[in-house]
PDB file of N, CA and C in Angstrom:
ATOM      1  N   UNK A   1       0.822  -1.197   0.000  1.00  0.00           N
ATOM      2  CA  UNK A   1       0.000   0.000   0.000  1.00  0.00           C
ATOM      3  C   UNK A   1       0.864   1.259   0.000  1.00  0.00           C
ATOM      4  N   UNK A   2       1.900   1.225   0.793  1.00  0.00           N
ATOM      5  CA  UNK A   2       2.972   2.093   0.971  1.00  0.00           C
ATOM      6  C   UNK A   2       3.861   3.043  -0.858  1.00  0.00           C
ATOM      7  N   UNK A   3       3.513   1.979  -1.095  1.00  0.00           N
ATOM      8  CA  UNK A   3       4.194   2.203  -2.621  1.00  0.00           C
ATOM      9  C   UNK A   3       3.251   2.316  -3.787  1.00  0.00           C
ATOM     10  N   UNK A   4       1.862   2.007  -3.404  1.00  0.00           N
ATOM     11  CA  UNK A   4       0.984   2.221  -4.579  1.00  0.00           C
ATOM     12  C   UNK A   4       1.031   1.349  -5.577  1.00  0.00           C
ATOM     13  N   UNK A   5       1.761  -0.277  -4.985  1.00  0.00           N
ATOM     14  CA  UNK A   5       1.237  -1.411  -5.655  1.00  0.00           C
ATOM     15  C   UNK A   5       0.233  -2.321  -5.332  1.00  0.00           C
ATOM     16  N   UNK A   6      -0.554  -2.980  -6.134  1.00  0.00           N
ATOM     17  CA  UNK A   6      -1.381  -3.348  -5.639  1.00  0.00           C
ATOM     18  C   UNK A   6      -1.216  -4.890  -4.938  1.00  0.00           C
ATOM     19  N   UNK A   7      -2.398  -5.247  -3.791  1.00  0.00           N
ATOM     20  CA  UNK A   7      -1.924  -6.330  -3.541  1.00  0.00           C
ATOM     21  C   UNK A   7      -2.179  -7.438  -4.062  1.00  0.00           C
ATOM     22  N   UNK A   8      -0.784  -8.433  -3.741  1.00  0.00           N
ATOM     23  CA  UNK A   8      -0.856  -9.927  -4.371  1.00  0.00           C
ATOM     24  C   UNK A   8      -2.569 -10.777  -4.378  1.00  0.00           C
ATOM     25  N   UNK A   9      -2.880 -11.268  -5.174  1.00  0.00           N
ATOM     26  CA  UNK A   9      -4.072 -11.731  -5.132  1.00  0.00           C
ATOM     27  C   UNK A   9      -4.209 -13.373  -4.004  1.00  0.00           C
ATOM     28  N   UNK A  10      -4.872 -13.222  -3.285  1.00  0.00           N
ATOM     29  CA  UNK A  10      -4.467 -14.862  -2.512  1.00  0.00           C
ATOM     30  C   UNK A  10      -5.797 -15.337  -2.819  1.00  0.00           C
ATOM     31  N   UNK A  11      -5.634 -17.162  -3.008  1.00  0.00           N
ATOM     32  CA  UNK A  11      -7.047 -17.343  -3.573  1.00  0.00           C
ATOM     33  C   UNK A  11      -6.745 -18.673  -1.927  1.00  0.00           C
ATOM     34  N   UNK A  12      -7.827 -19.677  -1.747  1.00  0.00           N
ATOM     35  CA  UNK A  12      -8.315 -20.280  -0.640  1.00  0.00           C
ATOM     36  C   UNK A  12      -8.074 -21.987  -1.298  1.00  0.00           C
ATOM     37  N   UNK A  13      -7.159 -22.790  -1.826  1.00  0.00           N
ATOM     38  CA  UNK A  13      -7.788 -23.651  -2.790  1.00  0.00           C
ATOM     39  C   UNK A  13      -7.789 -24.981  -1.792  1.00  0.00           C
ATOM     40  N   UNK A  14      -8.262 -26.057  -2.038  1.00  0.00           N
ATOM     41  CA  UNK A  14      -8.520 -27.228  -1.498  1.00  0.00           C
ATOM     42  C   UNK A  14      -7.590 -27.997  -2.221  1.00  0.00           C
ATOM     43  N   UNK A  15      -6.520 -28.620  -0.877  1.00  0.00           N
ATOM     44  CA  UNK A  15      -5.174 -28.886  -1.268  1.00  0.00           C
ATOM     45  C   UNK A  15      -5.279 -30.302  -1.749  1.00  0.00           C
ATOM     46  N   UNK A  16      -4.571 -30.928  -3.393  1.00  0.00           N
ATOM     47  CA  UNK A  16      -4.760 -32.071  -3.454  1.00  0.00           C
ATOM     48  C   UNK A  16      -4.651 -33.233  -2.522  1.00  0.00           C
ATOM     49  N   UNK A  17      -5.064 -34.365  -2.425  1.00  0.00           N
ATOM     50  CA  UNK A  17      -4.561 -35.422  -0.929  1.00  0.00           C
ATOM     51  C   UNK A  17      -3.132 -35.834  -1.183  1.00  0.00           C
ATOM     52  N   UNK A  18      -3.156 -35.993  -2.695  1.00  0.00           N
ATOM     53  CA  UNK A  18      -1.703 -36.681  -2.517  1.00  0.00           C
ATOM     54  C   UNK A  18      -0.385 -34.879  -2.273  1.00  0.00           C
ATOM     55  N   UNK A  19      -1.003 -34.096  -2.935  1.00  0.00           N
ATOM     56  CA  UNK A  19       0.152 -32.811  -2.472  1.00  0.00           C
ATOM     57  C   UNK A  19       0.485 -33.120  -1.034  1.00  0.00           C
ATOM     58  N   UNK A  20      -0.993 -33.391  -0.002  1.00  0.00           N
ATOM     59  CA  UNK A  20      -0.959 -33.162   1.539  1.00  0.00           C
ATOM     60  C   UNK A  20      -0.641 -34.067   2.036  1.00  0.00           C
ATOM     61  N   UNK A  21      -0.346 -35.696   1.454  1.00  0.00           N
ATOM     62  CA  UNK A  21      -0.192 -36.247   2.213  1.00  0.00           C
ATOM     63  C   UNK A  21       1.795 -36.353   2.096  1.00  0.00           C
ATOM     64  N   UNK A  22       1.661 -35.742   0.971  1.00  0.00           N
ATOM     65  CA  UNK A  22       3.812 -35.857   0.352  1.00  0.00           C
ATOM     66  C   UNK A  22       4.498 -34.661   1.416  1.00  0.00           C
ATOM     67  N   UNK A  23       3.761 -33.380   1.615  1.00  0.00           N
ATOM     68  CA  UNK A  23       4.304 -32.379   2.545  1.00  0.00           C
ATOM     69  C   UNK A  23       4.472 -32.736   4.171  1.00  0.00           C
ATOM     70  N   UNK A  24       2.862 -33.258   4.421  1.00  0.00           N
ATOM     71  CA  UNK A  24       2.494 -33.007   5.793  1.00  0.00           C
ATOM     72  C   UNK A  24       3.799 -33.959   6.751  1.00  0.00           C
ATOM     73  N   UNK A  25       3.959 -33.583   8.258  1.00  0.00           N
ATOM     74  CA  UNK A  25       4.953 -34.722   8.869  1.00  0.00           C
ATOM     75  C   UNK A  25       5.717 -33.279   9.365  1.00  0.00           C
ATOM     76  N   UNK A  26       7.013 -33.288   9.578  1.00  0.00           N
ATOM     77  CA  UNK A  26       8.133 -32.659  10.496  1.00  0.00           C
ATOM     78  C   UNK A  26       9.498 -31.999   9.744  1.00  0.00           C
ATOM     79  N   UNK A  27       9.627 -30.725   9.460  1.00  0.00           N
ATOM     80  CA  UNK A  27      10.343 -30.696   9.074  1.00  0.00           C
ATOM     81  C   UNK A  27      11.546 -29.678   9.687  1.00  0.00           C
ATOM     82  N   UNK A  28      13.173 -29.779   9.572  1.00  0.00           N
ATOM     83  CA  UNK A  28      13.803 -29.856  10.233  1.00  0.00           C
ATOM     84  C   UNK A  28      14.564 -28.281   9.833  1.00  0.00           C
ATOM     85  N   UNK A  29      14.690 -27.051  10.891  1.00  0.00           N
ATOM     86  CA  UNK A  29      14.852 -26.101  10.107  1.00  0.00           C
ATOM     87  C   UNK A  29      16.259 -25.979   9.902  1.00  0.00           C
ATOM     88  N   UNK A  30      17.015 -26.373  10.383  1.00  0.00           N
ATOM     89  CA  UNK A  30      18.771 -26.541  10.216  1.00  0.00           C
ATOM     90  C   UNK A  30      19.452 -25.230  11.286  1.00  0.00           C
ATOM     91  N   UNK A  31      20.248 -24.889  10.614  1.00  0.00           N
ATOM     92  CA  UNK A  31      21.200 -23.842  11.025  1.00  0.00           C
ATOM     93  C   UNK A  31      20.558 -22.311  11.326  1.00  0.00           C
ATOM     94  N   UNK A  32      19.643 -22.227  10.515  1.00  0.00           N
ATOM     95  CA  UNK A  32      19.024 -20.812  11.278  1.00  0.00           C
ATOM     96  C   UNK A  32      17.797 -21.016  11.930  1.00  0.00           C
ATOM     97  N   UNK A  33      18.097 -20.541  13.182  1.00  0.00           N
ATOM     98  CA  UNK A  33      16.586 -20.961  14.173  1.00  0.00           C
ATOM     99  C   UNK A  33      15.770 -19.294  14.521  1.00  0.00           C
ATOM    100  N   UNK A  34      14.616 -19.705  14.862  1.00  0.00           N
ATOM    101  CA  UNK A  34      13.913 -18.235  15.445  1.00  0.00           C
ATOM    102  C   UNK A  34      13.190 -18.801  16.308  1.00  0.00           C
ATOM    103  N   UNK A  35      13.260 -19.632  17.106  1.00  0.00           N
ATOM    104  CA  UNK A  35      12.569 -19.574  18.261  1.00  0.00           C
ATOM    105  C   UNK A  35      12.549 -21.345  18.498  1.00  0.00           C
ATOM    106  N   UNK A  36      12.241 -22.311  17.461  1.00  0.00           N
ATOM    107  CA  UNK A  36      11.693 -23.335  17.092  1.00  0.00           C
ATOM    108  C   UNK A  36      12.934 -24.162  15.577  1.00  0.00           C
ATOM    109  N   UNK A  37      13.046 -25.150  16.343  1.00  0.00           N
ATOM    110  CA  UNK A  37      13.769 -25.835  14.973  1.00  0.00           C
ATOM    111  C   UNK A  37      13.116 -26.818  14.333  1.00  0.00           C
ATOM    112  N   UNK A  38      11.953 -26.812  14.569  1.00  0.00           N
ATOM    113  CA  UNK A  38      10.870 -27.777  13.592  1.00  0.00           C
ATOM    114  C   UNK A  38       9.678 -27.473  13.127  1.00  0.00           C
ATOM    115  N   UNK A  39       9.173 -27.454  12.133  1.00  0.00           N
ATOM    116  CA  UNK A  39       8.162 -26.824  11.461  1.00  0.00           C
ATOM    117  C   UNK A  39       7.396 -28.240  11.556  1.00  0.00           C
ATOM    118  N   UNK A  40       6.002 -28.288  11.754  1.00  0.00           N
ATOM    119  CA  UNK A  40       5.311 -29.465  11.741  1.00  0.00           C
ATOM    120  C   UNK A  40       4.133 -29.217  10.865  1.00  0.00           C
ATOM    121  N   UNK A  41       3.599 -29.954   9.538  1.00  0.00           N
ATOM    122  CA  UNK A  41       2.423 -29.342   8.595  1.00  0.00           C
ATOM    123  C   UNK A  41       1.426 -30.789   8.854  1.00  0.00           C
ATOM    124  N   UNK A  42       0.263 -30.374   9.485  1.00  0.00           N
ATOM    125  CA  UNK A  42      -0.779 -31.405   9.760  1.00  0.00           C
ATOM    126  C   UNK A  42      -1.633 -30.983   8.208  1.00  0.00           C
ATOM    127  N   UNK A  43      -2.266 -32.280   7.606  1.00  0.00           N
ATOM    128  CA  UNK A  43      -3.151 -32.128   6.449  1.00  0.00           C
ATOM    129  C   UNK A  43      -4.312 -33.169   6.748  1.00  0.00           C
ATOM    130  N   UNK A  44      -5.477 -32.164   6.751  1.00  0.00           N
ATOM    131  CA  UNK A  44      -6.592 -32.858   7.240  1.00  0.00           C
ATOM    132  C   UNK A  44      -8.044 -32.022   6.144  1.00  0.00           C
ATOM    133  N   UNK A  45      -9.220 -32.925   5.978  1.00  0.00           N
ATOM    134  CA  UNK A  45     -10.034 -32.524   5.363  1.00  0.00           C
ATOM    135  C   UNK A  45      -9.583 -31.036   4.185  1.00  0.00           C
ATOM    136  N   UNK A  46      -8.753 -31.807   3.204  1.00  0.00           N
ATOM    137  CA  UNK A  46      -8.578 -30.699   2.149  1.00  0.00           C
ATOM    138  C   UNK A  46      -7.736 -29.475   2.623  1.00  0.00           C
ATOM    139  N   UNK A  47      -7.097 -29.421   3.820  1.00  0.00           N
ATOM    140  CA  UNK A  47      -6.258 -28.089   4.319  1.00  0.00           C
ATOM    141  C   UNK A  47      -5.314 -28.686   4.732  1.00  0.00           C
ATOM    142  N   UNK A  48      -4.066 -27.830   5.120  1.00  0.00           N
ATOM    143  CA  UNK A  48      -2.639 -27.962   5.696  1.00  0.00           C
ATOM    144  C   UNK A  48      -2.712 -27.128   6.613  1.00  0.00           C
ATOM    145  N   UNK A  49      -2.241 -27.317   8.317  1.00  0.00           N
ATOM    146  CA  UNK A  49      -2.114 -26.036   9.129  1.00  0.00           C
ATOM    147  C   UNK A  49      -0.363 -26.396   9.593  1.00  0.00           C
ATOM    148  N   UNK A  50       0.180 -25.496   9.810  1.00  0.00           N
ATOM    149  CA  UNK A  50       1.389 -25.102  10.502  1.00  0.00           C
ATOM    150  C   UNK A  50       1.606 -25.195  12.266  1.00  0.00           C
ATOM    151  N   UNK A  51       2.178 -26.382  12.676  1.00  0.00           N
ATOM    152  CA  UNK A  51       2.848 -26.164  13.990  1.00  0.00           C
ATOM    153  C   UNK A  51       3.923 -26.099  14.281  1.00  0.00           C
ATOM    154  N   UNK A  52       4.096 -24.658  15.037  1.00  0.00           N
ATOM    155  CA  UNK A  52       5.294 -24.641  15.541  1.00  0.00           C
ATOM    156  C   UNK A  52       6.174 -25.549  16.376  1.00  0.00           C
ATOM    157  N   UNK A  53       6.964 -26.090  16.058  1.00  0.00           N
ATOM    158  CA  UNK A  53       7.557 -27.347  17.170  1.00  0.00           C
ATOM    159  C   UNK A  53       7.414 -28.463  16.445  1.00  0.00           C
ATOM    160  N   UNK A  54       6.612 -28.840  15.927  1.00  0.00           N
ATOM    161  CA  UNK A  54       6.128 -30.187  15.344  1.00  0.00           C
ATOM    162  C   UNK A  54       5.033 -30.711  15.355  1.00  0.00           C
ATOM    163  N   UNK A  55       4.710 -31.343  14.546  1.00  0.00           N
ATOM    164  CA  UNK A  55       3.163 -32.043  14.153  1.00  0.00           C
ATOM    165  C   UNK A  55       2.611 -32.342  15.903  1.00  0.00           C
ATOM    166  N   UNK A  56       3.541 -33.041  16.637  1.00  0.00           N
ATOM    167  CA  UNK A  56       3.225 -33.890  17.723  1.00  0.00           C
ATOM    168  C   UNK A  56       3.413 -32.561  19.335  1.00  0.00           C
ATOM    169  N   UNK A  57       3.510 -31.476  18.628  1.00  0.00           N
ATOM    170  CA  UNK A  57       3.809 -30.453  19.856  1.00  0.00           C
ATOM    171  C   UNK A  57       3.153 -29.785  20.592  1.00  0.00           C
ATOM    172  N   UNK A  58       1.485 -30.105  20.480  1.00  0.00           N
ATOM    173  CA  UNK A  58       0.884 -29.585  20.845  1.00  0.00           C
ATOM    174  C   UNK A  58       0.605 -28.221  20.865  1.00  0.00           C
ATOM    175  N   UNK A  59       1.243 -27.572  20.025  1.00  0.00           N
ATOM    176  CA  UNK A  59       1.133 -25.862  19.653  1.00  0.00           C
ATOM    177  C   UNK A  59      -0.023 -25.667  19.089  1.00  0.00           C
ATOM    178  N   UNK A  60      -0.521 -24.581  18.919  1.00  0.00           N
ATOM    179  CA  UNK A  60      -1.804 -24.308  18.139  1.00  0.00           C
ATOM    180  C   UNK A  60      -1.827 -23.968  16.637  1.00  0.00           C
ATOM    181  N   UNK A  61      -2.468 -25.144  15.987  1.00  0.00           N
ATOM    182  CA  UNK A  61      -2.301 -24.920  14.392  1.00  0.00           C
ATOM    183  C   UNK A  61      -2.649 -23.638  13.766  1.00  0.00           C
ATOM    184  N   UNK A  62      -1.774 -22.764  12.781  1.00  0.00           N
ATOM    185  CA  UNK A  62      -1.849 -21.703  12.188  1.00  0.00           C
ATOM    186  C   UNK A  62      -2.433 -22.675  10.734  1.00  0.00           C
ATOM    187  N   UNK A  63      -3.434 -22.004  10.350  1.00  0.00           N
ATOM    188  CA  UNK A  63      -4.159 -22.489   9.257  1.00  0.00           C
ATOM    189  C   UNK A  63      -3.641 -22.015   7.999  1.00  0.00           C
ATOM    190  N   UNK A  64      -3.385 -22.654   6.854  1.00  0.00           N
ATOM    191  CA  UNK A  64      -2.963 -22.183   5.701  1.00  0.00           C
ATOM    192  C   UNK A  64      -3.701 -22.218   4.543  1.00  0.00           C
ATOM    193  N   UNK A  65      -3.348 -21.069   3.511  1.00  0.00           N
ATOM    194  CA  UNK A  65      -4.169 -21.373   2.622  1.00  0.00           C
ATOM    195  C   UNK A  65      -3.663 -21.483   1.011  1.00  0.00           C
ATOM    196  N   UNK A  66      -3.958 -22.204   0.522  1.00  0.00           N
ATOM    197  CA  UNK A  66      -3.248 -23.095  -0.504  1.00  0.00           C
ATOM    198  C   UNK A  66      -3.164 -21.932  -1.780  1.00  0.00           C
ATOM    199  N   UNK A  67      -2.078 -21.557  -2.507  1.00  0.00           N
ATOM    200  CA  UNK A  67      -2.667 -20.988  -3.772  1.00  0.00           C
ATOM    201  C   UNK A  67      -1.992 -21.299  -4.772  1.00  0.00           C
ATOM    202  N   UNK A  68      -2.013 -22.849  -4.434  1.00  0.00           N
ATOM    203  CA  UNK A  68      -1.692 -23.708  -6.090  1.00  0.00           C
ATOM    204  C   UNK A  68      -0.324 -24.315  -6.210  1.00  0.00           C
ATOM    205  N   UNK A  69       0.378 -24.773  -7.005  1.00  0.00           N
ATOM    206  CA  UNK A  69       1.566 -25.135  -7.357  1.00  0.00           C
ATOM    207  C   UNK A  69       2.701 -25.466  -6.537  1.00  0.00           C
ATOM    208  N   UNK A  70       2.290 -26.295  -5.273  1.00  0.00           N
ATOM    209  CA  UNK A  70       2.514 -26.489  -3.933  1.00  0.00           C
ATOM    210  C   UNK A  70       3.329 -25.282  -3.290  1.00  0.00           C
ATOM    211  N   UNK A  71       1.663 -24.136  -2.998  1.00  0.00           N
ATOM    212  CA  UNK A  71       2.669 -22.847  -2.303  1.00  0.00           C
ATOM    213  C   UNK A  71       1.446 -22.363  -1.385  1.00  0.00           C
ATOM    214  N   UNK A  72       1.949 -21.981  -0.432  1.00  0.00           N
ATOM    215  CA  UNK A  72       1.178 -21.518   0.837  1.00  0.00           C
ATOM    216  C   UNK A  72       0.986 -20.084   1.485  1.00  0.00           C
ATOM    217  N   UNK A  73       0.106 -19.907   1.809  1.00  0.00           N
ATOM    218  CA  UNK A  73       0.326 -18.118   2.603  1.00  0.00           C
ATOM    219  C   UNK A  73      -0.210 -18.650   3.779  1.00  0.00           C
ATOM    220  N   UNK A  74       0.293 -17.931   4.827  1.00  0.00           N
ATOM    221  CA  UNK A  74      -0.374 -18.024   5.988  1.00  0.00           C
ATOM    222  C   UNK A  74      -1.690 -16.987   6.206  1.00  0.00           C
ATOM    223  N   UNK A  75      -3.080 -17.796   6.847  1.00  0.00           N
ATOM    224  CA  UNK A  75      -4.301 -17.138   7.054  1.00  0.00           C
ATOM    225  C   UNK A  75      -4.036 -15.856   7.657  1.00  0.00           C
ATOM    226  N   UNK A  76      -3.313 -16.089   8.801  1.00  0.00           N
ATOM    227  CA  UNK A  76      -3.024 -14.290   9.562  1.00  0.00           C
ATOM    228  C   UNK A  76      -2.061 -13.629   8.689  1.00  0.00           C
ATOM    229  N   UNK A  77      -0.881 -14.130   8.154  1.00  0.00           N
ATOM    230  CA  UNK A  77      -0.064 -12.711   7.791  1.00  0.00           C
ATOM    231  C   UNK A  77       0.229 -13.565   6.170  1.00  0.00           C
ATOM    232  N   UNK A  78      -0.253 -12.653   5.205  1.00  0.00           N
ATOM    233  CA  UNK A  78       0.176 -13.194   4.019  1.00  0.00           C
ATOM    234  C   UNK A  78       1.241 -12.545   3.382  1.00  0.00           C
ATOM    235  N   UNK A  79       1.978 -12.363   4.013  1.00  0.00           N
ATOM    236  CA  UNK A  79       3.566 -12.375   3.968  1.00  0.00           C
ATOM    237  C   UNK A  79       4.283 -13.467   4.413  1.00  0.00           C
ATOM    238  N   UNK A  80       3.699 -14.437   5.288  1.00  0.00           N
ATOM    239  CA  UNK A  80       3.963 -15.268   5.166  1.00  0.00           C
ATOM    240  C   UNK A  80       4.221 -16.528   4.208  1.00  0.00           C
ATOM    241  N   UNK A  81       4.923 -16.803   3.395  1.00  0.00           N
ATOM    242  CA  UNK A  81       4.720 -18.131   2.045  1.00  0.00           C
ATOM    243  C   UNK A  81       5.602 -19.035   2.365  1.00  0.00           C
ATOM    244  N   UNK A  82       4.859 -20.280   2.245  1.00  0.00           N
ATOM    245  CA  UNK A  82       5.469 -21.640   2.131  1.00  0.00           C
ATOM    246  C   UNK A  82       5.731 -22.047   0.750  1.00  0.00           C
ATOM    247  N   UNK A  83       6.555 -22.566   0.327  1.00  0.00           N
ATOM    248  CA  UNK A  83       6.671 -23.372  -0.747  1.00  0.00           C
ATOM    249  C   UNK A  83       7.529 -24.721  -0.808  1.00  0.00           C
ATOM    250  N   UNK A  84       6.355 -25.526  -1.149  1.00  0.00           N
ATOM    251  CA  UNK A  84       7.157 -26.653  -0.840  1.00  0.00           C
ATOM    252  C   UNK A  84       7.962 -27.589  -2.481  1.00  0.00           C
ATOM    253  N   UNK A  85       9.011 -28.418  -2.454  1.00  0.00           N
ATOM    254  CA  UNK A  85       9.187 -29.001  -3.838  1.00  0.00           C
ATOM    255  C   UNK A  85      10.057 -30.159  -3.229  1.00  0.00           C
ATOM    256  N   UNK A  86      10.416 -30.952  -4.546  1.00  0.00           N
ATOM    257  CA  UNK A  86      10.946 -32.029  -4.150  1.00  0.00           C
ATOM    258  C   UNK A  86      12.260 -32.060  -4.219  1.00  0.00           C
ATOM    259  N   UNK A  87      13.434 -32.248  -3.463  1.00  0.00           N
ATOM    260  CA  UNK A  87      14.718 -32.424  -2.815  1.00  0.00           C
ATOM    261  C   UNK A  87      14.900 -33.636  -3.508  1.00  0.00           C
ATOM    262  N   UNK A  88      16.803 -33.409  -3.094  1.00  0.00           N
ATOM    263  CA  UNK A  88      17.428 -34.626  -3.584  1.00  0.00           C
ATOM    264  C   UNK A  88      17.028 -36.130  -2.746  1.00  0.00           C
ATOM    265  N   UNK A  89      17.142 -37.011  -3.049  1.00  0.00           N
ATOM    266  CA  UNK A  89      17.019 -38.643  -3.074  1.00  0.00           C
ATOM    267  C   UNK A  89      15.731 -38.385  -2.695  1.00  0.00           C
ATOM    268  N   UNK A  90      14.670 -37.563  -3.006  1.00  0.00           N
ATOM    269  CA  UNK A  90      13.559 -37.845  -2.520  1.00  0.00           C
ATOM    270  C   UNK A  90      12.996 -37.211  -1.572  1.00  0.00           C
ATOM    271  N   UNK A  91      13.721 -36.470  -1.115  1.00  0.00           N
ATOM    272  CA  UNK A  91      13.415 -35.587   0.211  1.00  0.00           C
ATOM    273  C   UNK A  91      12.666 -34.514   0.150  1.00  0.00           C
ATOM    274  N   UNK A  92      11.735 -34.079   0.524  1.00  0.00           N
ATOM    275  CA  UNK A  92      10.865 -32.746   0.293  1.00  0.00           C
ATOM    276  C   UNK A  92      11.342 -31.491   1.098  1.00  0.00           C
ATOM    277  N   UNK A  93      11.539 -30.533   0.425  1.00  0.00           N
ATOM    278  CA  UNK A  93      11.978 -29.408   0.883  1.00  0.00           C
ATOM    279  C   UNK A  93      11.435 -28.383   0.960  1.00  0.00           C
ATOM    280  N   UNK A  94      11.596 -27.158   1.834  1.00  0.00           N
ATOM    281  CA  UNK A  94      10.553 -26.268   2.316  1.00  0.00           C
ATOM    282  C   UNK A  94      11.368 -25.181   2.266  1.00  0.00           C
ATOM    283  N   UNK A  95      10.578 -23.993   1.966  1.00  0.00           N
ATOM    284  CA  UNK A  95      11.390 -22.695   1.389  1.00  0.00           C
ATOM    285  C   UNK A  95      10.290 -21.450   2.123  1.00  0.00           C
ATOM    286  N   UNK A  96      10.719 -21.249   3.474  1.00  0.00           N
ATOM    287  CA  UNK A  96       9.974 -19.999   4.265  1.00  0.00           C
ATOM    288  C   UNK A  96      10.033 -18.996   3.516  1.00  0.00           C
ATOM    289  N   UNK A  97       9.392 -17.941   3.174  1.00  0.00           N
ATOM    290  CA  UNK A  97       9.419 -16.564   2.789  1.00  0.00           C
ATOM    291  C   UNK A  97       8.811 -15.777   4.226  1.00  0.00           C
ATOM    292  N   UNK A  98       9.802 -15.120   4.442  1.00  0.00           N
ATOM    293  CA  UNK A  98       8.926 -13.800   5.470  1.00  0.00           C
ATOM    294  C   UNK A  98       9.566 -12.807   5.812  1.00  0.00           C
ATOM    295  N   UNK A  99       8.611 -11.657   5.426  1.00  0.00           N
ATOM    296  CA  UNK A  99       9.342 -10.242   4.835  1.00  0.00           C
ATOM    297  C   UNK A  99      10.630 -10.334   4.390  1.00  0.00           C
ATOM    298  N   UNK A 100      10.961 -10.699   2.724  1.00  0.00           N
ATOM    299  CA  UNK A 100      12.160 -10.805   2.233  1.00  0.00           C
ATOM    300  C   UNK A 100      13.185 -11.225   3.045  1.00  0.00           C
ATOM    301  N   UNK A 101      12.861 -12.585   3.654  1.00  0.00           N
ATOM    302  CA  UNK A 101      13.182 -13.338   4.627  1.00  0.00           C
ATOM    303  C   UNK A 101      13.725 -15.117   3.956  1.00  0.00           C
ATOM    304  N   UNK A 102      14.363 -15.781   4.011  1.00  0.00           N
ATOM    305  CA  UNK A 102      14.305 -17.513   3.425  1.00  0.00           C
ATOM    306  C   UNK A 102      14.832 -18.240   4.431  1.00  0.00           C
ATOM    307  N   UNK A 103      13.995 -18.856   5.073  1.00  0.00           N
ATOM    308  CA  UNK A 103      14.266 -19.872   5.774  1.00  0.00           C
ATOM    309  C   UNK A 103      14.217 -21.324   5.083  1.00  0.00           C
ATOM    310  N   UNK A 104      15.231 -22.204   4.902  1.00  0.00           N
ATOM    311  CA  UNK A 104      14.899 -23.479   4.253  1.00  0.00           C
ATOM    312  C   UNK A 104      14.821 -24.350   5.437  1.00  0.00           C
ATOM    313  N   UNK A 105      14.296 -25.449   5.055  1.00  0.00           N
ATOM    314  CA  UNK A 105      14.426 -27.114   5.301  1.00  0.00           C
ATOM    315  C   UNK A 105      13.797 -27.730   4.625  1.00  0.00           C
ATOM    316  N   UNK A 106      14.433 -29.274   5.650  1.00  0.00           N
ATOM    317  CA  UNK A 106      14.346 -30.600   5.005  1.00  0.00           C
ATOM    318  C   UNK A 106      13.328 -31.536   5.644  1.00  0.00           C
ATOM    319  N   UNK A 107      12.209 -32.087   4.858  1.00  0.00           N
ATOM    320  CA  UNK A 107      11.181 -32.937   5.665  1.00  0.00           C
ATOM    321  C   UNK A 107      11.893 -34.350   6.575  1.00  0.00           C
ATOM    322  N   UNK A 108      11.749 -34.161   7.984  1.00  0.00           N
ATOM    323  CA  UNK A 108      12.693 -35.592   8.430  1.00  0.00           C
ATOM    324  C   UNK A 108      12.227 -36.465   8.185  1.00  0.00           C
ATOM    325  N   UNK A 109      13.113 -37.412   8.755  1.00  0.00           N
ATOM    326  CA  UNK A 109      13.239 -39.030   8.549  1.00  0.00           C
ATOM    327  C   UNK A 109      13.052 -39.492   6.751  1.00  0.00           C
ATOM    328  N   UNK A 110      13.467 -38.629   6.212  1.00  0.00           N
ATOM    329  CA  UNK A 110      14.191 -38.897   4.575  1.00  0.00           C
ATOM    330  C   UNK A 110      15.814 -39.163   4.796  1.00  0.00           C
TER     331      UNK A 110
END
């Protein structure tokens, strides 16, 4: 708004099962931490939500919303983007965006 561009369009989509079931599980943030070194993505009835700590951490799921081509915004701040793709030997990899920000990792137990 600041600059008089307009904003990114975010659409709501209903995430394929097999996209959600290849992402969802624990993933490991490596060498740069902010609070938490595991990103956990639960996929349930057509959505993906985000826990901090891990799938199994009992944190409170941040809900996401899908906009296609395995890429994510977060419901509260859509500056937030996930994007997920597929890594070497198989491994799925995760690419944080936040505020011209990149956090990577690697989905565990690959």
């Amino acid at each position: 708004m600041f600059l008089g561009l307009p904003e990114p369009k975010r659409v709501d989509l209903d995430v394929p099962a097999a996209l959600g079931n290849t992402i969802a599980g624990d993933y490991n943030v490596g060498a740069f931490r902010f609070g938490v070194d595991t990103l956990g993505f639960v996929f349930a009835s057509g959505r993906v939500a985000l826990r901090l700590g891990g799938v199994e951490s009992g944190a409170e799921s941040l809900p996401l919303r899908y906009q296609g081509d395995a890429t994510f915004v977060s419901a509260v701040d859509d500056e937030h983007l996930f994007v997920f793709e597929d890594g070497a030997a198989g491994a799925t990899k995760l690419s944080m965006h936040y505020y011209e920000g990149v956090i990577d990792a690697t989905k565990a137990g690959r």
